[in-house]
Protein backbone atom coordinates (compact mmCIF):
# COMPACT_ATOMS: atom_id res chain seq x y z
CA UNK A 1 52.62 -200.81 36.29
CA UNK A 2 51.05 -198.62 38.74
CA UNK A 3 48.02 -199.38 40.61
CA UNK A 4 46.10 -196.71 42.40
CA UNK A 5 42.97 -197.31 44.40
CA UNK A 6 39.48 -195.15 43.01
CA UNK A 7 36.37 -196.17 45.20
CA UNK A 8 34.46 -198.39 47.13
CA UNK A 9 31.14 -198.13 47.25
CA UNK A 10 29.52 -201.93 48.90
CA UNK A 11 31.50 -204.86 47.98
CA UNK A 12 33.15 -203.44 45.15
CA UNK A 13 36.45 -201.52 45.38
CA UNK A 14 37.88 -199.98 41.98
CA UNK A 15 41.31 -199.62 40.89
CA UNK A 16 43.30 -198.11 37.72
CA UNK A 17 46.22 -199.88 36.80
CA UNK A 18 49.03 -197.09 34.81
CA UNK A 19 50.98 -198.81 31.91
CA UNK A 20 54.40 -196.53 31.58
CA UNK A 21 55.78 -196.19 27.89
CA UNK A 22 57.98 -199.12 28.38
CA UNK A 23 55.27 -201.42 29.28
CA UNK A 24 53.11 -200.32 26.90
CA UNK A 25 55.92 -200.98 24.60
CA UNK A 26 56.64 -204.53 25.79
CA UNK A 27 53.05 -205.29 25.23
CA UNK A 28 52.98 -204.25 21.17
CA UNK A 29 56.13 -206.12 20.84
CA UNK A 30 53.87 -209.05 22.04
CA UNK A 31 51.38 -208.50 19.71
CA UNK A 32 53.50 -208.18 16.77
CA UNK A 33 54.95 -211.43 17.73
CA UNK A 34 51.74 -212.75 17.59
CA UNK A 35 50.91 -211.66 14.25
CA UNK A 36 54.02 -212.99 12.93
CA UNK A 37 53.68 -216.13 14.49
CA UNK A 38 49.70 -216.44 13.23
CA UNK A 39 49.44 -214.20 9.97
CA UNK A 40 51.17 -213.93 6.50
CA UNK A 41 51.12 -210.32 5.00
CA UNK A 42 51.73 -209.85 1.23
CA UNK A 43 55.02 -208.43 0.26
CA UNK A 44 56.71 -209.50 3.52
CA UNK A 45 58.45 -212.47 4.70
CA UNK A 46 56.60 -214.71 7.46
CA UNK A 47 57.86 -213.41 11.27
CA UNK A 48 59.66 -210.25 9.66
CA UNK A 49 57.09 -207.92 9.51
CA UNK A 50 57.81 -204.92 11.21
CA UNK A 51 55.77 -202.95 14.03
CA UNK A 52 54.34 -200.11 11.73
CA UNK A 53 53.00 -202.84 8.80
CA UNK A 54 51.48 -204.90 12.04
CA UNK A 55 49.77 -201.53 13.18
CA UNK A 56 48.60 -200.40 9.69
CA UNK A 57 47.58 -204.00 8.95
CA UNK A 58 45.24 -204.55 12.26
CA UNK A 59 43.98 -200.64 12.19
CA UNK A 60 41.80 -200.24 15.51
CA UNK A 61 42.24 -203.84 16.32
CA UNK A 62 45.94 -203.33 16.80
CA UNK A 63 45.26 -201.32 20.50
CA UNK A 64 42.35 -203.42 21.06
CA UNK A 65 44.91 -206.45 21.09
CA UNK A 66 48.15 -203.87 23.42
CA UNK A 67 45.42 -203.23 25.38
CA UNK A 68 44.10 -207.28 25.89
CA UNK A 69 48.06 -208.16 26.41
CA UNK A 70 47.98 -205.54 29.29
CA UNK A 71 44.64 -207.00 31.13
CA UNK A 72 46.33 -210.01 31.29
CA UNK A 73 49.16 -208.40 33.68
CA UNK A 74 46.65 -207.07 35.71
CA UNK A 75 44.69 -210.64 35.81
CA UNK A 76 48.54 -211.69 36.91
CA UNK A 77 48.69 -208.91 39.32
CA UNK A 78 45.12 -209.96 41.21
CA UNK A 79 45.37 -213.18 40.55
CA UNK A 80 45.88 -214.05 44.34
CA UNK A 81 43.38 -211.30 45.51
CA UNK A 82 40.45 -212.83 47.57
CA UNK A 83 37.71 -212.35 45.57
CA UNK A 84 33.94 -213.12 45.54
CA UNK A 85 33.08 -213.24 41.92
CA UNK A 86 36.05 -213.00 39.23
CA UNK A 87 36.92 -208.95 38.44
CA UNK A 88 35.54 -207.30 35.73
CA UNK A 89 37.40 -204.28 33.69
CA UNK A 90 35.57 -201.33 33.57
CA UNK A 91 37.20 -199.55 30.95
CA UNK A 92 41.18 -199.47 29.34
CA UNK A 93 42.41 -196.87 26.75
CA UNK A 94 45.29 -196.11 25.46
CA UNK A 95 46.17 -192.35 25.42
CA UNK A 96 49.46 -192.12 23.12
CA UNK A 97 51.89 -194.37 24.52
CA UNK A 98 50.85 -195.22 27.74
CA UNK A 99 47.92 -196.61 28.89
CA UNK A 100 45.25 -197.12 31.48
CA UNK A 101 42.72 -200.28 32.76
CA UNK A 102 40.62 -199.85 35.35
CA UNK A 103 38.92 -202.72 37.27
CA UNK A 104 36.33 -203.82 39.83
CA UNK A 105 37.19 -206.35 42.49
CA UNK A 106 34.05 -207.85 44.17
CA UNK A 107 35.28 -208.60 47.56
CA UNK A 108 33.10 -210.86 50.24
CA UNK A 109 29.47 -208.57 50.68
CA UNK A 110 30.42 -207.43 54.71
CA UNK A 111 27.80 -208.50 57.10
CA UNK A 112 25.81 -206.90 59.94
CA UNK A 113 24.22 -209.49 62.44
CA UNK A 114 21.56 -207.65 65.00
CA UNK A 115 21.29 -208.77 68.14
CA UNK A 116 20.18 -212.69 68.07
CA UNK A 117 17.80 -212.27 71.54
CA UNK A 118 15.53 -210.01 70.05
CA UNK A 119 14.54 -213.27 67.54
CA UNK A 120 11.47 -214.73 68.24
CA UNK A 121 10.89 -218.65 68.02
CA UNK A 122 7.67 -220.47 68.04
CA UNK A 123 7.17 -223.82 68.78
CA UNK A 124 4.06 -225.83 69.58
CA UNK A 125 3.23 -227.48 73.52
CA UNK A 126 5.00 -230.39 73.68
CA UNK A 127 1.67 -232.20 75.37
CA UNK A 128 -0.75 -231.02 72.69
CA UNK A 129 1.71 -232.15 70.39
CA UNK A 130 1.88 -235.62 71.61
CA UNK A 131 -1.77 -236.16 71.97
CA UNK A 132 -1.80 -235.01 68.02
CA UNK A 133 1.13 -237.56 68.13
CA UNK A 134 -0.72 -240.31 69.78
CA UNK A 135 -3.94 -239.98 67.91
CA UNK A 136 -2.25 -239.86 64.13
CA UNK A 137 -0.72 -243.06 65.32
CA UNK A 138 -3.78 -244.80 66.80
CA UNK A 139 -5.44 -243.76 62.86
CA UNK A 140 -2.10 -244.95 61.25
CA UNK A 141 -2.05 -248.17 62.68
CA UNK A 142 -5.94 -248.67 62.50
CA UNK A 143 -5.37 -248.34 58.97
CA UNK A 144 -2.32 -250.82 58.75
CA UNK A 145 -4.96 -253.24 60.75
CA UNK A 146 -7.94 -252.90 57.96
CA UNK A 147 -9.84 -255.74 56.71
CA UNK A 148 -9.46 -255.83 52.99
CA UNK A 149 -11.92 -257.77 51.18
CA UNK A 150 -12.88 -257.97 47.23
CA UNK A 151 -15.81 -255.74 45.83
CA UNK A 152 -17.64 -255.46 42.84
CA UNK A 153 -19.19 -252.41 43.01
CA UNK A 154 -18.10 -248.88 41.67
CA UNK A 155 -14.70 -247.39 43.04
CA UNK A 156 -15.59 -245.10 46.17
CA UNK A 157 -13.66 -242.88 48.59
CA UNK A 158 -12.19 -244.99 51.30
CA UNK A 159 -11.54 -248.38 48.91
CA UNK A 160 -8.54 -249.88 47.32
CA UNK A 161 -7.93 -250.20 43.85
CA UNK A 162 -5.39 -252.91 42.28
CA UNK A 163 -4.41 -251.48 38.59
CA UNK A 164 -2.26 -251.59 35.58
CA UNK A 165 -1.16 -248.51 33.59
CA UNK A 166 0.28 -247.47 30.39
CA UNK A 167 1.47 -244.25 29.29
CA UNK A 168 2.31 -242.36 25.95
CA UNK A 169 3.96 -239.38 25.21
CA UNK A 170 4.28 -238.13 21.46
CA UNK A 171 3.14 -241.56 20.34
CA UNK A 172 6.27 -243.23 22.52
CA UNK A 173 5.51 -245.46 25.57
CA UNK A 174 7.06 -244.24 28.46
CA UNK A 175 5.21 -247.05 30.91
CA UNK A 176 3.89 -250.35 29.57
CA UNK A 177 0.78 -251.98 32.16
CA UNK A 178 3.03 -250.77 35.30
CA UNK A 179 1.28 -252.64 38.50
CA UNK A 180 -0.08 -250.43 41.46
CA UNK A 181 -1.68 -250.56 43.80
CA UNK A 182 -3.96 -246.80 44.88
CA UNK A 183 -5.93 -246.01 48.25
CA UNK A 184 -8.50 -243.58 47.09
CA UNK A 185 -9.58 -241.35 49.74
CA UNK A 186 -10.58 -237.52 49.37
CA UNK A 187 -7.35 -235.82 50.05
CA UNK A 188 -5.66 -237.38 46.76
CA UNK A 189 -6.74 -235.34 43.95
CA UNK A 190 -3.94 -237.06 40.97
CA UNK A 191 -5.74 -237.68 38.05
CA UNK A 192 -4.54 -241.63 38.26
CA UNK A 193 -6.61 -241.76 41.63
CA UNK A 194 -9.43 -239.18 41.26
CA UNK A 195 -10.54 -240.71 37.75
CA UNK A 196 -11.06 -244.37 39.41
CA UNK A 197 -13.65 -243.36 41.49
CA UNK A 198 -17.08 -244.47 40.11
CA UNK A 199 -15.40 -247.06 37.90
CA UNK A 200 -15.66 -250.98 38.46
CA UNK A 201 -13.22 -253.92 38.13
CA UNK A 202 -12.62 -255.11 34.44
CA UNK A 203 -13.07 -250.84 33.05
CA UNK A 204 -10.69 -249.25 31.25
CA UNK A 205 -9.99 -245.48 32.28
CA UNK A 206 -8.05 -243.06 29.56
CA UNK A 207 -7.66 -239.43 29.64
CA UNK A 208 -4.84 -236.89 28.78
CA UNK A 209 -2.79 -234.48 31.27
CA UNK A 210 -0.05 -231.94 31.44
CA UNK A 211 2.34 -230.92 34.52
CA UNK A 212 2.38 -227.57 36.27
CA UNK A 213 5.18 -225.76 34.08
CA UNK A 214 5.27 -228.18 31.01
CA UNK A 215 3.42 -228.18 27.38
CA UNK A 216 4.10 -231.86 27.52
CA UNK A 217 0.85 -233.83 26.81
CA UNK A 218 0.49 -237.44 28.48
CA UNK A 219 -1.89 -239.91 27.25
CA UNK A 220 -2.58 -242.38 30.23
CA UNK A 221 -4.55 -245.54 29.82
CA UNK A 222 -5.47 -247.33 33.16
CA UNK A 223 -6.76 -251.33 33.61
CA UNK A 224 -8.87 -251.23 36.88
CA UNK A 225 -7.85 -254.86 37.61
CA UNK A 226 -9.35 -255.40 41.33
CA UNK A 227 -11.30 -253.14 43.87
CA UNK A 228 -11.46 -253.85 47.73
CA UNK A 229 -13.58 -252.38 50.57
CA UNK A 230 -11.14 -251.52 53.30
CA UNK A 231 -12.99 -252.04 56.65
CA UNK A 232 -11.22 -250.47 59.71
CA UNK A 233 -11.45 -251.80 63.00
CA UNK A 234 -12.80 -249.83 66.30
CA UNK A 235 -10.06 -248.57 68.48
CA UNK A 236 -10.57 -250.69 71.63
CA UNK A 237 -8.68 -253.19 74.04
CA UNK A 238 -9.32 -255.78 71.37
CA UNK A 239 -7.15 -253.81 68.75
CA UNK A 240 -4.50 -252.82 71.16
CA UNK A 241 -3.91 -256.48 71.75
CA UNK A 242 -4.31 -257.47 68.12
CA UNK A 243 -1.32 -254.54 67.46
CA UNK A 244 0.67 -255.75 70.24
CA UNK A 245 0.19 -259.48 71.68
CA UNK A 246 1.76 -258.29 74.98
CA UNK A 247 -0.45 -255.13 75.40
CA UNK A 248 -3.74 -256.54 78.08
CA UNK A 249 -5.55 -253.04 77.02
CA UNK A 250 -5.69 -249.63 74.89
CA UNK A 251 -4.55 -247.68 77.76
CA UNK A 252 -1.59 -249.25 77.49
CA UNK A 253 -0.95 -248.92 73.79
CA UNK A 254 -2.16 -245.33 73.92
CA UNK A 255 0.64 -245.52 76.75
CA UNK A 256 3.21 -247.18 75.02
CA UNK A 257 2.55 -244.46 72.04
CA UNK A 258 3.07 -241.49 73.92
CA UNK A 259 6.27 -242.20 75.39
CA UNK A 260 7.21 -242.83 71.74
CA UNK A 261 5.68 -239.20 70.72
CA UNK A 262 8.10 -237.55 73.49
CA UNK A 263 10.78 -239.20 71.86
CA UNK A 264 10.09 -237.95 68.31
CA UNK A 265 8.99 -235.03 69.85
CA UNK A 266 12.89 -233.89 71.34
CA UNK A 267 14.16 -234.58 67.97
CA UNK A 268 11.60 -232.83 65.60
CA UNK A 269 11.52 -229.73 67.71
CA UNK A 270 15.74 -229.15 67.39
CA UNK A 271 14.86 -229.83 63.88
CA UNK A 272 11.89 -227.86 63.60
CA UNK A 273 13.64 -224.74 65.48
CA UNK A 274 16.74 -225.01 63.31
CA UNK A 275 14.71 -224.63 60.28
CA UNK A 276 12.60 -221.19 61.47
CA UNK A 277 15.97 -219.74 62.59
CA UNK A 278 17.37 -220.55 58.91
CA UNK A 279 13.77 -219.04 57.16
CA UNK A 280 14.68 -216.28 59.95
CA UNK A 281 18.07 -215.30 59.02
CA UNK A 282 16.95 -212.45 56.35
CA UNK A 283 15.73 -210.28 59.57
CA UNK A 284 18.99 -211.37 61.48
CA UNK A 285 21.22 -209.59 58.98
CA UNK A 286 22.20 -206.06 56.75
CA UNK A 287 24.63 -207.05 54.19
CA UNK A 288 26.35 -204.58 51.89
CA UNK A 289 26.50 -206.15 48.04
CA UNK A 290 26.27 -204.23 44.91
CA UNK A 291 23.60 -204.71 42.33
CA UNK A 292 26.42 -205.63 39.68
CA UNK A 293 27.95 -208.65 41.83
CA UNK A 294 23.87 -210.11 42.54
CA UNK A 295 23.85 -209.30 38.98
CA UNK A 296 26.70 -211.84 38.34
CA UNK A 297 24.72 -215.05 39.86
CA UNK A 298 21.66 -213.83 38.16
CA UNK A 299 23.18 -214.06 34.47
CA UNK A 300 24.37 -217.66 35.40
CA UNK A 301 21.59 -218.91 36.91
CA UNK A 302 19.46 -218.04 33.89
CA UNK A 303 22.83 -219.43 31.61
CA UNK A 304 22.29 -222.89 33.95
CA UNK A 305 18.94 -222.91 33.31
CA UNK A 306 19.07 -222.73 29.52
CA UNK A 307 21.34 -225.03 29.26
CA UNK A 308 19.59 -228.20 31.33
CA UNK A 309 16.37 -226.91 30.00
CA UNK A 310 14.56 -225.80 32.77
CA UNK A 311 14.62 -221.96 31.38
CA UNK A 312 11.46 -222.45 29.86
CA UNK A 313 9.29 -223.65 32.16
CA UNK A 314 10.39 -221.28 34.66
CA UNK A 315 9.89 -218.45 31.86
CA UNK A 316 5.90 -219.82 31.92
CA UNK A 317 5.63 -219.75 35.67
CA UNK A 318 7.02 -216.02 35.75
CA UNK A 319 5.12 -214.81 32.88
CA UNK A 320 7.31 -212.48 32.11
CA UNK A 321 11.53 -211.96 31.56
CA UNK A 322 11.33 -209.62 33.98
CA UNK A 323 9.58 -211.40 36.85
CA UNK A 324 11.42 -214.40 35.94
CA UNK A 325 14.90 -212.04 36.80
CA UNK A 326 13.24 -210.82 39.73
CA UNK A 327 12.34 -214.12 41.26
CA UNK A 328 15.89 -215.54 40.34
CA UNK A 329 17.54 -212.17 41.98
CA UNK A 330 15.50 -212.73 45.60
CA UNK A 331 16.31 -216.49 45.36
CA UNK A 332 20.07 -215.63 44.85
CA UNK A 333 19.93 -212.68 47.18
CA UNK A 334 18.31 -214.90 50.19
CA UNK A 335 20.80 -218.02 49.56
CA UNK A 336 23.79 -214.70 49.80
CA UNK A 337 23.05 -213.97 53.06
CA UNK A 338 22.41 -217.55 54.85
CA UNK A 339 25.42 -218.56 53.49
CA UNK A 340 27.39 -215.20 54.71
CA UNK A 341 25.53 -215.69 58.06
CA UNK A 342 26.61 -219.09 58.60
CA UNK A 343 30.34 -218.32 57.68
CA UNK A 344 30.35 -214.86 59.64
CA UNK A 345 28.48 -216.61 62.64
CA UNK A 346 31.52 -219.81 62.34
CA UNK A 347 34.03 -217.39 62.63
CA UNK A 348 32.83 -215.66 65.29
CA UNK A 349 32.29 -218.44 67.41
CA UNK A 350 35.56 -220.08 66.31
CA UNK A 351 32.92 -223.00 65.16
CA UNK A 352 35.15 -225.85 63.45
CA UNK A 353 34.17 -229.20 62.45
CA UNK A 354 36.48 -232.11 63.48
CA UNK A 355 36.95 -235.44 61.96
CA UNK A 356 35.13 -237.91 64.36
CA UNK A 357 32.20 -235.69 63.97
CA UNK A 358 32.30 -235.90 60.24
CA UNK A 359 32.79 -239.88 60.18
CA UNK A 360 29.49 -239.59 63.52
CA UNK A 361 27.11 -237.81 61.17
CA UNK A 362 28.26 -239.93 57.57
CA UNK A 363 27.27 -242.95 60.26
CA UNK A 364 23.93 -241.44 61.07
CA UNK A 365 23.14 -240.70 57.55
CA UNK A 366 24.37 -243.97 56.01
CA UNK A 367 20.47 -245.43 56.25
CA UNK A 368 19.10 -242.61 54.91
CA UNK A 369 21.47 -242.82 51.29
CA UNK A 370 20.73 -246.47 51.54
CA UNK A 371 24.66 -247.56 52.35
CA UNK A 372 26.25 -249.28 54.73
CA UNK A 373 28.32 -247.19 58.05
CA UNK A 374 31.66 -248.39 56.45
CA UNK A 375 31.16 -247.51 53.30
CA UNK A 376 29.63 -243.78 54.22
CA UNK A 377 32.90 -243.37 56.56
CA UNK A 378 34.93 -244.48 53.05
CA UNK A 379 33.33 -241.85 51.15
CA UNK A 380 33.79 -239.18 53.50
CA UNK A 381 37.44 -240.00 53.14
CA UNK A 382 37.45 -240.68 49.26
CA UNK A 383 35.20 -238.03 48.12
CA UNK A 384 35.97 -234.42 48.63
CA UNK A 385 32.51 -233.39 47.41
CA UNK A 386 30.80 -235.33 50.26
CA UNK A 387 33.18 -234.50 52.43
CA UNK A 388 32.48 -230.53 51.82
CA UNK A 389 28.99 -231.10 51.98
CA UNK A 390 28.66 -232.45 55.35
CA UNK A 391 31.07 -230.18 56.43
CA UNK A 392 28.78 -227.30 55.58
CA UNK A 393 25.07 -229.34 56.96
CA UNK A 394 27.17 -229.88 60.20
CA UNK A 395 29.00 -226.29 60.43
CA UNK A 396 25.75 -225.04 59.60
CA UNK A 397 23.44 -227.08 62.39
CA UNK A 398 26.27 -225.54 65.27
CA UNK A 399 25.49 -222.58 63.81
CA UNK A 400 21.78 -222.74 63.70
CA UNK A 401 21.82 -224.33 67.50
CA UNK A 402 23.59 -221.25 68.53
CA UNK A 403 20.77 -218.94 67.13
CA UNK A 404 18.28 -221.19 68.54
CA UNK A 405 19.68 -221.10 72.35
CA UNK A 406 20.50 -217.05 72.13
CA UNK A 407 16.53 -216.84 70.73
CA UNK A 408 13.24 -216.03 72.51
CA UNK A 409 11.38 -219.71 72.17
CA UNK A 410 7.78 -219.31 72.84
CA UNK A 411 5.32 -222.15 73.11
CA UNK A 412 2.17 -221.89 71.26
CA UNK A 413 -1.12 -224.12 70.47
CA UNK A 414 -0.42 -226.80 68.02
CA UNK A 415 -1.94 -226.27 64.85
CA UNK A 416 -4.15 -229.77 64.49
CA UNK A 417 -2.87 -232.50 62.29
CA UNK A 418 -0.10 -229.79 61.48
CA UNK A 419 2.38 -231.57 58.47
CA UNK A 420 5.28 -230.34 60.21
CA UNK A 421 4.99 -232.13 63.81
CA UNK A 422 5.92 -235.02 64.36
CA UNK A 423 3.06 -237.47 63.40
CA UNK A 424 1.45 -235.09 61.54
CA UNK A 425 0.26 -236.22 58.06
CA UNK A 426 2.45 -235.32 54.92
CA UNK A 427 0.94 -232.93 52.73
């Protein structure tokens, strides 16, 4: 077998593999073997029929099968190739008695990184953002502090609502007089919260609902068992003491508040920068990857899709096959490059991530997966899928830190309330 490089154009090289006469040769003997092995033939015995019955018995298929024994030499022959999706033939024929396959090998796209200083950062005043900080607190903590007391008027914007709810879905319960209980205020526009307002203690609320990207109907049924007025107290020295005993005014909780905002503050803005450079990285790089291999993670995201169901309900939100590819192609084509960046940038860098950092950061996120430190270290030592994962979140955090400290960082004027600093109410 010869093989004889054609082209590269991107991330795709192509080669032709030559069969000699021999080869070819070797390869019908196989398949004649086969048939022997698998088939009977009338008029000969089982495993004696020769190579010119075999041929005139299979017709066409007989160099469709020479030509399937030779493809899996040349899957032999790549087999340890580094590769970025699995090669695909391009065409094989068989011209008398040699042959000829040729094939694509999608190597890793090649990346160009510009020059990380000319990336711009923005991140909000730390002061503005700790008065924002300070006074989502004092309102937090006001409301923690409300007087709750029974009403028996009508539900209203601002109250509290104590119910019980049941819903049905294709005549099926799903939820049978579930206990809540719902702060109604203007912001919350959910159907369970919305429809209470106006209704009184002892009512019964129905209606029917579907969710964004679903033909599913829900039936819900709602017992408004108790409402409550929720009073909230003035923010004076009286409620800083009745927060904190050993507070004398609200100077001093306002105080004691804002040194806690700085805190927050020097860990949501590495955060918060690591998170623009990663939205960032699609100007920070030119990456060379043919349609074809993009192509390749489109067909099995859609495949995925089908097959846990969600293909539909993305099919509604795209209104159309082709939007739905298009969306699916960007998505793929945006995870490509972060992912190349990150790997590219590691090597560069000679980034590495050692073990006592692994077992430090399965320790630091041990509260939030609701373990114990001990037993987050024994998974990162049992569990190779863990253990890859935070080997990527902490490869890629160097990574982003890097970008972050070779970036322009410019301060800017807090967005009020913004969701994103620290403090700032969730969406």
């Amino acid at each position: 077998m010869e093989k004889n490089f054609l082209n590269k154009e991107k991330n795709i090289e192509k080669f032709i593999f030559y069969f000699t006469p021999e080869e070819v040769e070797k390869a019908e003997g196989e398949v004649v073997k086969y048939v022997n092995q698998h088939y009977s033939i009338p008029g000969f015995r089982k495993g004696k029929v020769p190579v010119s019955i075999v041929r005139s018995f299979l017709d066409e298929s007989f160099d469709e099968m020479v030509l399937e024994n030779l493809s899996e030499t040349v899957e032999k022959e790549i087999k340890e190739e580094k590769l970025y999706i699995p090669a695909s033939i391009v065409s094989q024929k068989r011209e008398g008695d040699v042959a000829s396959i040729e094939v694509e090998l999608h190597r890793e796209p090649e990346l160009k990184i510009k020059d990380l200083g000319e990336l711009e950062l923005m991140i909000p005043k730390r002061d503005d953002v700790v008065v924002n900080y300070v006074n989502n607190r004092l309102e937090e903590l006001r409301d923690e502090h409300a007087i709750i007391e029974p009403k028996d008027g009508p539900v209203e914007i601002g109250d509290m609502a104590k119910i019980e709810y049941s819903i049905v879905k294709d005549g099926k319960k799903i939820s049978d007089k579930k206990a809540q209980e719902v702060q109604i205020t203007a912001e919350d526009d959910r159907p369970m919260v919305k429809n209470l307002i106006g209704h009184s203690r002892g009512d019964t609320i129905q209606f029917n609902r579907t969710f964004e990207g679903s033909d599913n109907e829900y039936f819900y049924s709602i017992e408004l068992r108790e409402v409550f007025k929720k009073s909230l107290p003035e923010i004076d020295d009286e409620f800083a003491r009745t927060v904190d005993p050993d507070l004398s005014n609200l100077d001093e909780l306002k105080k004691k508040i804002e040194e806690e905002g700085v805190k927050s503050f020097a860990g949501w803005k590495k955060d918060f920068l690591r998170q623009q450079a990663m939205d960032k990285i699609d100007d920070l790089v030119e990456i060379e990857i043919a349609e074809s291999t993009i192509g390749f993670f489109v067909h099995r995201a859609i495949e995925n899709s089908k097959k846990d169901k969600s293909y539909d309900g993305y099919l509604k939100q795209a209104e159309s096959v082709e939007k739905l590819v298009e969306e699916f192609r960007a998505g793929i084509l945006d995870e490509v490059k972060k992912n190349r960046f990150i790997e590219e940038m590691a090597r560069i860098e000679g980034l590495k991530v050692e073990e006592d950092e692994l077992v430090s950061y399965s320790e630091e996120m041990s509260s939030h997966w609701g373990i114990s430190a001990d037993r987050a270290r024994e998974m990162v030592k049992s569990r190779e899928d863990v253990r890859e994962d935070l080997i990527s979140t902490i490869l890629r955090n160097k990574v982003l830190d890097i970008v972050v400290e070779k970036a322009k960082v410019v301060e800017i004027e807090p967005r009020e309330e913004s969701p994103e600093q620290p403090g700032g109410k969730e969406e």
